[in-house]
PDB file of N, CA and C in Angstrom:
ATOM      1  N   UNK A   1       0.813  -1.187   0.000  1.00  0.00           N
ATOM      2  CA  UNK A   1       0.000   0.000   0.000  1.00  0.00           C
ATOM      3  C   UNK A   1       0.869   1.270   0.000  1.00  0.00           C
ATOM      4  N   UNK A   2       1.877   1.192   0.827  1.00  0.00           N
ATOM      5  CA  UNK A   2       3.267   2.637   0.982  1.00  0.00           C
ATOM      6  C   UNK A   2       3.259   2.876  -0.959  1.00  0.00           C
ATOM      7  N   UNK A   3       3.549   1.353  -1.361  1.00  0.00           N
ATOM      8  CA  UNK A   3       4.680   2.149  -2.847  1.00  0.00           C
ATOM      9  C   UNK A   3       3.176   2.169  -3.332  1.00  0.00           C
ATOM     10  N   UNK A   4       1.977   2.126  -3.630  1.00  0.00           N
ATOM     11  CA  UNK A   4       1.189   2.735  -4.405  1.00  0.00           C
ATOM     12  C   UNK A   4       1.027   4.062  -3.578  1.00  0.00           C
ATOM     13  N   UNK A   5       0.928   4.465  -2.750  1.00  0.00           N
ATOM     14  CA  UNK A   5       0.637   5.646  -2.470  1.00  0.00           C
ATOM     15  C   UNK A   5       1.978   6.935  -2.955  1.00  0.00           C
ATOM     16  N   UNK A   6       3.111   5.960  -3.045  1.00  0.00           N
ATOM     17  CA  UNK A   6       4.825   6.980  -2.992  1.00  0.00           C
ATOM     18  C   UNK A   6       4.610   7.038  -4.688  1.00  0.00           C
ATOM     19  N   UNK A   7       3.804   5.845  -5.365  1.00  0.00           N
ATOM     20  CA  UNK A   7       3.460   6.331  -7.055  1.00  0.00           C
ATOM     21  C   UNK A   7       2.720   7.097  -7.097  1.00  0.00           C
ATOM     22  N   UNK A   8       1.570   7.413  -6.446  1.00  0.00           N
ATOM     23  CA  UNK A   8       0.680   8.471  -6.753  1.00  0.00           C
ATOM     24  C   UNK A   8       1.297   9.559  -6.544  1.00  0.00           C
ATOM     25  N   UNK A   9       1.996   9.625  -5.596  1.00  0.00           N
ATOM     26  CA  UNK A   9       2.405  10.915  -5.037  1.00  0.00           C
ATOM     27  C   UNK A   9       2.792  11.703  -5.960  1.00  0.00           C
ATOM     28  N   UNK A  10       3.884  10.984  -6.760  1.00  0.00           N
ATOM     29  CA  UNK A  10       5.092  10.592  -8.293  1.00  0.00           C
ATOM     30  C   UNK A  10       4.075  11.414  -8.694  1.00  0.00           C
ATOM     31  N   UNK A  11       2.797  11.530  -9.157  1.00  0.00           N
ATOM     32  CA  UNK A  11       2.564  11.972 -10.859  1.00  0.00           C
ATOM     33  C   UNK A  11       2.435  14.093 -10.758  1.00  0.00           C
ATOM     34  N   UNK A  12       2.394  14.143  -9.480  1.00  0.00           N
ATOM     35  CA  UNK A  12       2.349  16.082  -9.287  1.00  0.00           C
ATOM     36  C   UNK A  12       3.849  15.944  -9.962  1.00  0.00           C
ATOM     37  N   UNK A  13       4.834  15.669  -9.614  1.00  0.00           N
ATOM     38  CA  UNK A  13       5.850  15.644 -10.260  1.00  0.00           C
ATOM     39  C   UNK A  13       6.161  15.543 -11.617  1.00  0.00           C
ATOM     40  N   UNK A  14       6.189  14.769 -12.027  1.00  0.00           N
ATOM     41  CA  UNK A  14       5.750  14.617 -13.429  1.00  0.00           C
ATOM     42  C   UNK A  14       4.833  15.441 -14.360  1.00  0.00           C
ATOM     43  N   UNK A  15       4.037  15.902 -13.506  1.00  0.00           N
ATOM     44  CA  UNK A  15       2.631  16.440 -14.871  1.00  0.00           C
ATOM     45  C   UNK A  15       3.597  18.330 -14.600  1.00  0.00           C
ATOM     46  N   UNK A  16       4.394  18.343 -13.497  1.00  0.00           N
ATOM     47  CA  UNK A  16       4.821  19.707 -13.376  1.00  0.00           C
ATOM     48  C   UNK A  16       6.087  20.157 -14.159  1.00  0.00           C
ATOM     49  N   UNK A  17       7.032  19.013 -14.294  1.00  0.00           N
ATOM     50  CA  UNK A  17       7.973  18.969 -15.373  1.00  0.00           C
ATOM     51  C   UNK A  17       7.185  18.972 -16.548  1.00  0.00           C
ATOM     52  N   UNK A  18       6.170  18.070 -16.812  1.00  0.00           N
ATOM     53  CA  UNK A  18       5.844  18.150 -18.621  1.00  0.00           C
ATOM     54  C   UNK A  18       5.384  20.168 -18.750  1.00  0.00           C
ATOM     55  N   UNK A  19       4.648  20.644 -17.539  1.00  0.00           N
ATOM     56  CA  UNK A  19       3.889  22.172 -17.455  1.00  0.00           C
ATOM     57  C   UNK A  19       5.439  23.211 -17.951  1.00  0.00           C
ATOM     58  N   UNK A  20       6.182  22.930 -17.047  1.00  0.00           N
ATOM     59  CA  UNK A  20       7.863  23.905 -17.224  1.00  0.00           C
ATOM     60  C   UNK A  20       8.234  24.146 -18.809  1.00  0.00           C
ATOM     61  N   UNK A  21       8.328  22.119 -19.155  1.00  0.00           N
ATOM     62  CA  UNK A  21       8.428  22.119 -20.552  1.00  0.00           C
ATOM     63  C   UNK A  21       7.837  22.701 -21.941  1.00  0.00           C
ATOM     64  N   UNK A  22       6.660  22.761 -21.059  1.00  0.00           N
ATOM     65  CA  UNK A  22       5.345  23.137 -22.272  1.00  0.00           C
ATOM     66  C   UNK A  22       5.736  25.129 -22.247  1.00  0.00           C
ATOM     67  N   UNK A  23       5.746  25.385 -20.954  1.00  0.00           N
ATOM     68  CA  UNK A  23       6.013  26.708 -20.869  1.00  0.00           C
ATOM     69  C   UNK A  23       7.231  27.406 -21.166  1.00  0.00           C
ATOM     70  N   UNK A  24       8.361  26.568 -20.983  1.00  0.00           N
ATOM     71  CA  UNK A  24       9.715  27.136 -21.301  1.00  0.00           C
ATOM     72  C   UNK A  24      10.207  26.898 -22.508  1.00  0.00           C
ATOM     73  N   UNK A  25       9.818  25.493 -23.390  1.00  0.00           N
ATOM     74  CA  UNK A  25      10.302  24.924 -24.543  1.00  0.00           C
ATOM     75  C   UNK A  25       9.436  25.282 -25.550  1.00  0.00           C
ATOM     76  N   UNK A  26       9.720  25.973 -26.690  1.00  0.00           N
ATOM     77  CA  UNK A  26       9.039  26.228 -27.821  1.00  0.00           C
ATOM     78  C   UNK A  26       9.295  24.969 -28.304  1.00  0.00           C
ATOM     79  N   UNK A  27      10.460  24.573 -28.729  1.00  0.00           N
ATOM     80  CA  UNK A  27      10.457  23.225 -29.496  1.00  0.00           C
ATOM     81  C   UNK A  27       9.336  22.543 -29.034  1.00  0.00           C
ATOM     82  N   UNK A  28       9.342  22.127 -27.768  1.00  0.00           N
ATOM     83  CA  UNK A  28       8.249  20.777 -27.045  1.00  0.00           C
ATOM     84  C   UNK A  28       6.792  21.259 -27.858  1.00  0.00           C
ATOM     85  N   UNK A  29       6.884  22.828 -27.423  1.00  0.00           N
ATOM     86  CA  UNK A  29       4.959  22.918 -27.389  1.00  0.00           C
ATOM     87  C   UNK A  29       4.596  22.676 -28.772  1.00  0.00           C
ATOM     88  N   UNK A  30       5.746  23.223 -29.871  1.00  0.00           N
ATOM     89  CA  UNK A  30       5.051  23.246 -31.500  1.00  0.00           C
ATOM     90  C   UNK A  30       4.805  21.558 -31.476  1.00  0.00           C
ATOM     91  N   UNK A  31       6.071  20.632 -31.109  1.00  0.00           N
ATOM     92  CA  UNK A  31       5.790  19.438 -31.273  1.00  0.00           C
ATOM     93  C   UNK A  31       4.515  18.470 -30.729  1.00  0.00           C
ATOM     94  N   UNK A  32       4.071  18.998 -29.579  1.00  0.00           N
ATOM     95  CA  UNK A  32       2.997  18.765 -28.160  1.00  0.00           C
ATOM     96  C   UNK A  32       1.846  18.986 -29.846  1.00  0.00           C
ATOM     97  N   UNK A  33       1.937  20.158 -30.290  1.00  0.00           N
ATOM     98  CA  UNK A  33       0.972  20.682 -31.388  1.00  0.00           C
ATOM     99  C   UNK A  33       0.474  19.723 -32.366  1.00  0.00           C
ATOM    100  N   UNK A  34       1.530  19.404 -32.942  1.00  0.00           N
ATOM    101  CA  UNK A  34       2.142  18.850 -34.340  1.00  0.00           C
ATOM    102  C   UNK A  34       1.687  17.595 -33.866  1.00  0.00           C
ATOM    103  N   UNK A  35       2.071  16.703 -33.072  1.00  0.00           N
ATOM    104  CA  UNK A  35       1.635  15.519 -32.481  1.00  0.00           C
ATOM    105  C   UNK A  35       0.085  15.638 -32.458  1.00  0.00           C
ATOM    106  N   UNK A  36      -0.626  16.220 -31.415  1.00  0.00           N
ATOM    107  CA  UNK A  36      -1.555  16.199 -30.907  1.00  0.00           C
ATOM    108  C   UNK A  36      -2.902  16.559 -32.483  1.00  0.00           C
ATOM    109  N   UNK A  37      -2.164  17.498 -33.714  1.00  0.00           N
ATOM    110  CA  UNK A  37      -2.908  17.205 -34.530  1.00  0.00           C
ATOM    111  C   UNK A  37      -2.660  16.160 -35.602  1.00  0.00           C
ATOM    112  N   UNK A  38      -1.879  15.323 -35.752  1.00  0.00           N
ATOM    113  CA  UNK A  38      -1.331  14.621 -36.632  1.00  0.00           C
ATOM    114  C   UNK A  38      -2.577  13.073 -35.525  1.00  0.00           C
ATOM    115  N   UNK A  39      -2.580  13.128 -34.443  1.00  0.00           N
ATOM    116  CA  UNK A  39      -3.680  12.425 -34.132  1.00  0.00           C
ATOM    117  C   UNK A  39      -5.041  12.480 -34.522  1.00  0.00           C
ATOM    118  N   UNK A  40      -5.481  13.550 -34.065  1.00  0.00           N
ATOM    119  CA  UNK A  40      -6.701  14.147 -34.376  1.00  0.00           C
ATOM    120  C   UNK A  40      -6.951  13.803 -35.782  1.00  0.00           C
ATOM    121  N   UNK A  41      -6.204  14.104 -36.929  1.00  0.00           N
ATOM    122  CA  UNK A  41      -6.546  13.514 -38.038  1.00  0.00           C
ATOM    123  C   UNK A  41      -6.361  12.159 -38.575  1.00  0.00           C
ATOM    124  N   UNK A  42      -5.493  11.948 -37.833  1.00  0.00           N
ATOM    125  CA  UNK A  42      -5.116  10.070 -38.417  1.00  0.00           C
ATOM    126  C   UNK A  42      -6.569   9.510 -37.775  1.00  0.00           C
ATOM    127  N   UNK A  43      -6.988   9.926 -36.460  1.00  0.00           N
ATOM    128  CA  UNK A  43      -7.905   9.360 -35.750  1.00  0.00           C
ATOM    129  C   UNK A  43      -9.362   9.301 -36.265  1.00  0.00           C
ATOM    130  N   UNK A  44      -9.488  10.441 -37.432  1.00  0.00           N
ATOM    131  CA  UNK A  44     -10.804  10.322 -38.230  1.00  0.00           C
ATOM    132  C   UNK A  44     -10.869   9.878 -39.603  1.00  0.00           C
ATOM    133  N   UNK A  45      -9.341   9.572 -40.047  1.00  0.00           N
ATOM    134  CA  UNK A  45      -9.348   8.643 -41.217  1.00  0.00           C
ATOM    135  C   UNK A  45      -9.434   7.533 -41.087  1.00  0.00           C
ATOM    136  N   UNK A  46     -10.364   6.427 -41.886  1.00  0.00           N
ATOM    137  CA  UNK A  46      -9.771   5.053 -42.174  1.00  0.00           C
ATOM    138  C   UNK A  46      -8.684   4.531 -42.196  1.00  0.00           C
ATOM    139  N   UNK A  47      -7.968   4.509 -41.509  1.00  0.00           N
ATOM    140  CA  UNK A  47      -6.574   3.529 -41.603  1.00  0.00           C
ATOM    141  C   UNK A  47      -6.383   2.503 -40.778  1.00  0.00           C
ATOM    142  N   UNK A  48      -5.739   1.199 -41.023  1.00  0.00           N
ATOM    143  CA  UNK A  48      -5.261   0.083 -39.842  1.00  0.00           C
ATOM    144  C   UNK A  48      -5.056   0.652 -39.051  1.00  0.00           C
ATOM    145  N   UNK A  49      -5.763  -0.046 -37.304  1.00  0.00           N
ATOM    146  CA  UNK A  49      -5.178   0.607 -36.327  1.00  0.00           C
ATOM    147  C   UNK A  49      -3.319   0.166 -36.067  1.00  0.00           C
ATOM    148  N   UNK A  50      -2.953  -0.462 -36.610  1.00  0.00           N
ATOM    149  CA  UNK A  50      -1.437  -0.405 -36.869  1.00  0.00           C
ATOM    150  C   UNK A  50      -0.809   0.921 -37.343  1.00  0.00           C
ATOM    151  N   UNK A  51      -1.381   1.626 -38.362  1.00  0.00           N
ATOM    152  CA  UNK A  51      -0.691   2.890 -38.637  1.00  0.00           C
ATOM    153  C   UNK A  51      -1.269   3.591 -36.827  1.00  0.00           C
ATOM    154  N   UNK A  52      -2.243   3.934 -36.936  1.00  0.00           N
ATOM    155  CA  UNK A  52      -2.407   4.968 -35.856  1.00  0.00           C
ATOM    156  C   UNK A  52      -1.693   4.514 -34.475  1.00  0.00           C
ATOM    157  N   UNK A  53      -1.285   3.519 -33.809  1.00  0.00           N
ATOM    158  CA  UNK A  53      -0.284   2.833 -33.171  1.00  0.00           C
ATOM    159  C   UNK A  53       0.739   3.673 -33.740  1.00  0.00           C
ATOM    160  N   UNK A  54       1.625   3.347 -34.512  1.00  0.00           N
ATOM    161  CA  UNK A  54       2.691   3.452 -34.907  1.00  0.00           C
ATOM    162  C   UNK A  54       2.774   5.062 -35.113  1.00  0.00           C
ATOM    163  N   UNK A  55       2.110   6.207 -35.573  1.00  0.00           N
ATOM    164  CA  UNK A  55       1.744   7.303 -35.151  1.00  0.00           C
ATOM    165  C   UNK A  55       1.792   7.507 -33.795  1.00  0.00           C
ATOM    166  N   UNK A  56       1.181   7.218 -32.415  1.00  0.00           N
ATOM    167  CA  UNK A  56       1.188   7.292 -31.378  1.00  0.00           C
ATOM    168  C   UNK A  56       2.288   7.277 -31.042  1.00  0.00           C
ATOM    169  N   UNK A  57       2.810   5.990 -31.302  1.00  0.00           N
ATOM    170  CA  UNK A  57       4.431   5.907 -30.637  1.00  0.00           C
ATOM    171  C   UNK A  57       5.619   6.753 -31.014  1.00  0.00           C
ATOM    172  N   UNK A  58       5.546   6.570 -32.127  1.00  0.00           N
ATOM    173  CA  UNK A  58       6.459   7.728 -32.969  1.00  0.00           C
ATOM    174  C   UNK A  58       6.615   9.317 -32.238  1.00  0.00           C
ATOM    175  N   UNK A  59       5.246   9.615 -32.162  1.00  0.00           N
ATOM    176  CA  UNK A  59       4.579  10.789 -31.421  1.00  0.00           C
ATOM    177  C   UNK A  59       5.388  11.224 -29.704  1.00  0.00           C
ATOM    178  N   UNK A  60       5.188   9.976 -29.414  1.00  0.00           N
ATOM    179  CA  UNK A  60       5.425   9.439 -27.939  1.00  0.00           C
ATOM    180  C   UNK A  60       7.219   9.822 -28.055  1.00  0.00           C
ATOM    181  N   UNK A  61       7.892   9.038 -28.442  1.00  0.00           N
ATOM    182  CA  UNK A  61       9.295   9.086 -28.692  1.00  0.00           C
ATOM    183  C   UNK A  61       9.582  10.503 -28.949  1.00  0.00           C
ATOM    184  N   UNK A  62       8.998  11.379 -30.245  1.00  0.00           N
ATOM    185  CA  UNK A  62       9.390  12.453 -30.137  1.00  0.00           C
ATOM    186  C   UNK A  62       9.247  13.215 -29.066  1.00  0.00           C
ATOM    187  N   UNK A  63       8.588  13.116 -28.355  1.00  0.00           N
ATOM    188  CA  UNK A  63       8.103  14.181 -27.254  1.00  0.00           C
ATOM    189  C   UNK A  63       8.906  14.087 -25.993  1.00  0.00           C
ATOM    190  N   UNK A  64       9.491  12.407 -26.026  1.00  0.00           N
ATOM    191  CA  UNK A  64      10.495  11.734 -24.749  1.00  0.00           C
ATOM    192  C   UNK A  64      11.430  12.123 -25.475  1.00  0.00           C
ATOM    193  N   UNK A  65      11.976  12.389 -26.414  1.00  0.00           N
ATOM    194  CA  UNK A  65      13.448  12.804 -26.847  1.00  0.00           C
ATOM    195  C   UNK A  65      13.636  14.227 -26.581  1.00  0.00           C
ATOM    196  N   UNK A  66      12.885  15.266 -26.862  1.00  0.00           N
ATOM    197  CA  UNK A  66      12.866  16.381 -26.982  1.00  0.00           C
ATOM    198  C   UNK A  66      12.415  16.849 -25.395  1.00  0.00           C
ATOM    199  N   UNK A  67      11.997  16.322 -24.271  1.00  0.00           N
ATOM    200  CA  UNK A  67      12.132  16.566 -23.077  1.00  0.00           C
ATOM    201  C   UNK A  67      13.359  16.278 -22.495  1.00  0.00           C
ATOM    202  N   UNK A  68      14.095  15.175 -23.012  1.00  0.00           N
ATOM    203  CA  UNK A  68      15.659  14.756 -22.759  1.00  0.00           C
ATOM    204  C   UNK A  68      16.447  15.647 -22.944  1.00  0.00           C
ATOM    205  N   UNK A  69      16.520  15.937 -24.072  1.00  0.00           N
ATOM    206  CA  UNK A  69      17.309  17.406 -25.230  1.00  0.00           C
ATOM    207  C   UNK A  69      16.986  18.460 -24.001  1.00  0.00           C
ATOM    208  N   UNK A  70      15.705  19.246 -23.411  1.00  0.00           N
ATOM    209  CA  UNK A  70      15.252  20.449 -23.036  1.00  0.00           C
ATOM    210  C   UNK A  70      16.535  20.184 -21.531  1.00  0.00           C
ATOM    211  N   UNK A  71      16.022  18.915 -20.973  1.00  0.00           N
ATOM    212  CA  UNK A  71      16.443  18.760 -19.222  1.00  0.00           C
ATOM    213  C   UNK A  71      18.383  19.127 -19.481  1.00  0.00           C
ATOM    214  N   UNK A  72      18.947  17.956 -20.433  1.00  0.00           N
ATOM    215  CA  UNK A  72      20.252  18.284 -20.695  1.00  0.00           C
ATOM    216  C   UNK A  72      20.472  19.262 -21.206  1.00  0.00           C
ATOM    217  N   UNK A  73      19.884  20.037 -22.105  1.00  0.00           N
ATOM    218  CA  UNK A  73      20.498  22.028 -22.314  1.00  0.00           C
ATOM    219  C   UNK A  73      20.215  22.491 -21.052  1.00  0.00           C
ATOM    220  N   UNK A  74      19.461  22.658 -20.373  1.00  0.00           N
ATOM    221  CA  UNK A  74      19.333  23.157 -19.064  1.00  0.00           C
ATOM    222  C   UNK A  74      20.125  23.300 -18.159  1.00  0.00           C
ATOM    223  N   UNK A  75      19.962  21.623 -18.171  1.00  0.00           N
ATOM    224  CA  UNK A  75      21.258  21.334 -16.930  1.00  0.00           C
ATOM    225  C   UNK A  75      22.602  21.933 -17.399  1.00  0.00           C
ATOM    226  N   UNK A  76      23.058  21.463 -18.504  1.00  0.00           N
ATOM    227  CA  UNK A  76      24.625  21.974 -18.992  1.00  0.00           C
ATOM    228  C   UNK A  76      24.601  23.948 -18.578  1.00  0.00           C
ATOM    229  N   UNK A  77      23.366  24.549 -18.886  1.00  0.00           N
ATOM    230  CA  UNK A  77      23.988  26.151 -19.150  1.00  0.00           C
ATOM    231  C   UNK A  77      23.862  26.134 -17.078  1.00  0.00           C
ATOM    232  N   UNK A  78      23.358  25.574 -16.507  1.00  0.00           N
ATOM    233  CA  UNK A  78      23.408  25.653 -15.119  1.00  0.00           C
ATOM    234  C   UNK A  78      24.764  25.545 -14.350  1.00  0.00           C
ATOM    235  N   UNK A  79      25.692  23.937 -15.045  1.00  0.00           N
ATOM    236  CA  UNK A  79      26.927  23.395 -14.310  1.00  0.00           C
ATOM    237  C   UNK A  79      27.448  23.646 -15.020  1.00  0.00           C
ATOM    238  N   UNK A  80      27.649  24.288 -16.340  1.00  0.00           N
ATOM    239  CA  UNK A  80      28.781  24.824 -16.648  1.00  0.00           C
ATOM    240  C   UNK A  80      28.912  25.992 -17.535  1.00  0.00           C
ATOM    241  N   UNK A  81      30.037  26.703 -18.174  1.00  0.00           N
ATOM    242  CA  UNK A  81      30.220  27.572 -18.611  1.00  0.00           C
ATOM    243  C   UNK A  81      29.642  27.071 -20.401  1.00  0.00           C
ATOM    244  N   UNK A  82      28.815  27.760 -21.319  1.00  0.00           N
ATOM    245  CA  UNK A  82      28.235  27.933 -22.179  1.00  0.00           C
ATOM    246  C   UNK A  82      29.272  28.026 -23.403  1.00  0.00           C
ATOM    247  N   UNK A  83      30.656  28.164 -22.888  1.00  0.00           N
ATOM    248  CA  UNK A  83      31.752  28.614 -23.725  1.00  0.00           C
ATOM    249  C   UNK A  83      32.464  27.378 -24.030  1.00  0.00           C
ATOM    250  N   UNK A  84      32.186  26.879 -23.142  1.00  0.00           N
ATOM    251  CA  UNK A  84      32.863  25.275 -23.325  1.00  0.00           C
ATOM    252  C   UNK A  84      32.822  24.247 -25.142  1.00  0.00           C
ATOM    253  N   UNK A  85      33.930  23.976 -25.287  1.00  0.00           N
ATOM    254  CA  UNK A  85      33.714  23.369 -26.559  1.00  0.00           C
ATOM    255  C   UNK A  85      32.605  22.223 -26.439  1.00  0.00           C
ATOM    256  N   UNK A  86      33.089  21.259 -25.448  1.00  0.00           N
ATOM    257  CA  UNK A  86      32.348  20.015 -24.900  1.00  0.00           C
ATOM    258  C   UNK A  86      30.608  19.932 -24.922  1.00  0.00           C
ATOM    259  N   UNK A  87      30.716  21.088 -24.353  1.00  0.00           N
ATOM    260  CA  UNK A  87      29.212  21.766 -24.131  1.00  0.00           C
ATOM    261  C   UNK A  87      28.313  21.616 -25.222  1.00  0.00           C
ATOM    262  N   UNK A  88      29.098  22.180 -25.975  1.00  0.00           N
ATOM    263  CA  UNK A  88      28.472  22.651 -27.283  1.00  0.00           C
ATOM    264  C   UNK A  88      28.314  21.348 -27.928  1.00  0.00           C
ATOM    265  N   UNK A  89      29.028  20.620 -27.947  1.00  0.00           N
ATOM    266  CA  UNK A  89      29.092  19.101 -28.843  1.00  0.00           C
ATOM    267  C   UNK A  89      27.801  18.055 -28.050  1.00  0.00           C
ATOM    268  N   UNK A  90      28.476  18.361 -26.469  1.00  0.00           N
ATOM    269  CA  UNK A  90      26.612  17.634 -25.872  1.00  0.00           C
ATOM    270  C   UNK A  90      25.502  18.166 -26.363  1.00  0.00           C
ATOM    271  N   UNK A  91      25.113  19.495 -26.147  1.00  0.00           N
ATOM    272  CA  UNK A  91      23.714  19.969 -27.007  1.00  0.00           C
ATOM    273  C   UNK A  91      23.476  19.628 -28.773  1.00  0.00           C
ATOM    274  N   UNK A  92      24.725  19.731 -29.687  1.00  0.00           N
ATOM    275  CA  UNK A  92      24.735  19.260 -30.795  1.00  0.00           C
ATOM    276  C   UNK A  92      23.801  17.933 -30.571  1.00  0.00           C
ATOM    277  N   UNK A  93      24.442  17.179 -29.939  1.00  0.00           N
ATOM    278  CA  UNK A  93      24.475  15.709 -29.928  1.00  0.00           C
ATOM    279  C   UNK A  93      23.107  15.553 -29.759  1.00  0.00           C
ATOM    280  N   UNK A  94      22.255  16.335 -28.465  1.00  0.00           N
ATOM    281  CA  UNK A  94      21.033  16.258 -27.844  1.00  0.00           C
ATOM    282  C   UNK A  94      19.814  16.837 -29.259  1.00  0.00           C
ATOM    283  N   UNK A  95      20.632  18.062 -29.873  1.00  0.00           N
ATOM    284  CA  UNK A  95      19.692  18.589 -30.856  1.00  0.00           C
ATOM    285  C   UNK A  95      19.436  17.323 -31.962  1.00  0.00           C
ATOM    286  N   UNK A  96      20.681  16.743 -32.222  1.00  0.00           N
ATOM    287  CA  UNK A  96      20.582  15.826 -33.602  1.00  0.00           C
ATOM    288  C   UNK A  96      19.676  14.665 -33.106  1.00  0.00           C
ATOM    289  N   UNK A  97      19.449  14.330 -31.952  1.00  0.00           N
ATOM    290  CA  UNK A  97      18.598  13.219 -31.284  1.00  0.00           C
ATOM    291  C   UNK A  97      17.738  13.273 -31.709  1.00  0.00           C
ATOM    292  N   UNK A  98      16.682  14.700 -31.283  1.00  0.00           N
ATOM    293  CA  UNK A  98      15.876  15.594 -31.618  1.00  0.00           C
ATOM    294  C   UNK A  98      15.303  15.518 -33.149  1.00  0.00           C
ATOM    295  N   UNK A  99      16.246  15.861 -33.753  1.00  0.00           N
ATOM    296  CA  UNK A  99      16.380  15.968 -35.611  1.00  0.00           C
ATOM    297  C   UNK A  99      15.680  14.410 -35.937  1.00  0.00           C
ATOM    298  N   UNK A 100      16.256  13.631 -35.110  1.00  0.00           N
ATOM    299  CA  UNK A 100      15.691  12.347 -36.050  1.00  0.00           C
ATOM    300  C   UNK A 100      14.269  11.854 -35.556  1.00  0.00           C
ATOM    301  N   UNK A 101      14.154  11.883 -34.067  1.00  0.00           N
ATOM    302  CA  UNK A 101      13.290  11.437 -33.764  1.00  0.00           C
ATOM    303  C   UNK A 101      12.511  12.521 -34.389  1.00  0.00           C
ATOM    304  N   UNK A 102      12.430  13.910 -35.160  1.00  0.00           N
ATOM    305  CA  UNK A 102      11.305  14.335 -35.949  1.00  0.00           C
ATOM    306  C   UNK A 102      10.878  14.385 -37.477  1.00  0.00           C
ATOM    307  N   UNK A 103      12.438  13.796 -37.879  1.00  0.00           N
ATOM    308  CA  UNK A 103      12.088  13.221 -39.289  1.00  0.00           C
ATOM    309  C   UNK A 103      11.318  11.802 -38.960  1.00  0.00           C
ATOM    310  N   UNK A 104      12.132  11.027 -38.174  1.00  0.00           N
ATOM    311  CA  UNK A 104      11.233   9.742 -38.057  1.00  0.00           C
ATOM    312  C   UNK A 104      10.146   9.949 -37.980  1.00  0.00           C
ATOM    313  N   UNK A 105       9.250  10.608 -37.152  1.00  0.00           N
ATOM    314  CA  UNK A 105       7.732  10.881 -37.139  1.00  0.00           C
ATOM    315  C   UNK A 105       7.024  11.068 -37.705  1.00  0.00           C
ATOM    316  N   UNK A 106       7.810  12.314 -38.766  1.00  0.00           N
ATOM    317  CA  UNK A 106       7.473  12.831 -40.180  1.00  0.00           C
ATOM    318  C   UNK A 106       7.345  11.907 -41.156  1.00  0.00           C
ATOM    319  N   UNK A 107       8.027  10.926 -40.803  1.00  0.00           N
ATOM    320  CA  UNK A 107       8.061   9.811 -42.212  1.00  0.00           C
ATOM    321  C   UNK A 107       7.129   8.707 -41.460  1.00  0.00           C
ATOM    322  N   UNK A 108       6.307   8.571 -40.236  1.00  0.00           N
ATOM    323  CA  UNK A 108       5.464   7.544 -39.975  1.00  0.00           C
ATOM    324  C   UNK A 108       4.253   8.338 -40.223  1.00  0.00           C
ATOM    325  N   UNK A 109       4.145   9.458 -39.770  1.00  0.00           N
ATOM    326  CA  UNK A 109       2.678  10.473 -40.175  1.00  0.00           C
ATOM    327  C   UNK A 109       2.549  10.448 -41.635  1.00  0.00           C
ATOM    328  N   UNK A 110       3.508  10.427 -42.596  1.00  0.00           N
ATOM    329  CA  UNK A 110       3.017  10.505 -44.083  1.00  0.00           C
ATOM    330  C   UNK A 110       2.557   8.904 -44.476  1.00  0.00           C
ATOM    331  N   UNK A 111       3.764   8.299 -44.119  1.00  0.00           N
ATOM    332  CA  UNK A 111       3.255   7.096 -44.377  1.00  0.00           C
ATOM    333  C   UNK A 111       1.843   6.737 -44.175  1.00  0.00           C
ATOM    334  N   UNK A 112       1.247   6.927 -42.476  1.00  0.00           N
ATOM    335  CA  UNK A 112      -0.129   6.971 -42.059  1.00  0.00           C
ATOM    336  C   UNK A 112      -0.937   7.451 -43.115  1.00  0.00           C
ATOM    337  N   UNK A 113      -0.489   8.989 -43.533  1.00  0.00           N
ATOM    338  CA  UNK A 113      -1.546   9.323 -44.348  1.00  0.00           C
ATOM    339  C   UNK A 113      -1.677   9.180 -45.926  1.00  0.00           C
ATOM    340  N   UNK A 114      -0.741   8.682 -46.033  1.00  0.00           N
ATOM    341  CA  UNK A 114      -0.578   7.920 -47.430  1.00  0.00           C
ATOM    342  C   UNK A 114      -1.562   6.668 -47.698  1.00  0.00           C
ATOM    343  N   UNK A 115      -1.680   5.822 -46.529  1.00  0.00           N
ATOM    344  CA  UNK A 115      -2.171   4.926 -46.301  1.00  0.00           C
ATOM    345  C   UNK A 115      -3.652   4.938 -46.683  1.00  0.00           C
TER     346      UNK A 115
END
C-alpha cells in the first residue's frame, strides 16, 4: 500500500515537469501541437489501427526525446560555462537526437496518411 501511495504521489511531479516544458520549450509545445494534430486527423481517417499505433508511438518518442534534449540544455547552461567546446558538442548531440526522432515521425505520419 506505501509504494502505491509513494506512485501516486510521483505523478504532481511529473505532470509539473511536462507544465515547465510546455512553458519554457518552444520546441516541445510546436511538437505537443504537431503531435496532438497529426492524431486528431489520423484518428478520423480510415486507416489500420497499426498505422495509428505506430503514429502514437512515434509521437510518444518524439516528445520523450525532446524533453531529454530540453532537461540536458538546461542542466549543462546551469553546471557549466556555455563557452565550453564540450558543451556545445553535448547539445549538438542532444539537438541531432531531436532531428531524427522528428524526421522519423514525419516519415510515420506521411506514411499513415498515405495509407
Amino acid at each position: 500500500m506505501k509504494r502505491i501511495r509513494k506512485v501516486i504521489k510521483s505523478f504532481p511531479h511529473a505532470f509539473r515537469g511536462l507544465r515547465h516544458a510546455f512553458r519554457g520549450g518552444m520546441n516541445f509545445r510546436i511538437m505537443v501541437y504537431a503531435a496532438t494534430a497529426a492524431i486528431i486527423v489520423l484518428g478520423a481517417k480510415p486507416i489500420p489501427p497499426s498505422y495509428k499505433i505506430g503514429v502514437v508511438l512515434a509521437g510518444a518518442l518524439l516528445l520523450i526525446v525532446e524533453l531529454i534534449n530540453t532537461a540536458v540544455e538546461r542542466m549543462m547552461d546551469i553546471l557549466l560555462p556555455a563557452e565550453r567546446e564540450e558543451i556545445k558538442h553535448i547539445k549538438d548531440m542532444m539537438a541531432g537526437a531531436a532531428l531524427i526522432a522528428s524526421v522519423c515521425w514525419l516519415i510515420v505520419v506521411a506514411l499513415a496518411l498515405a495509407a
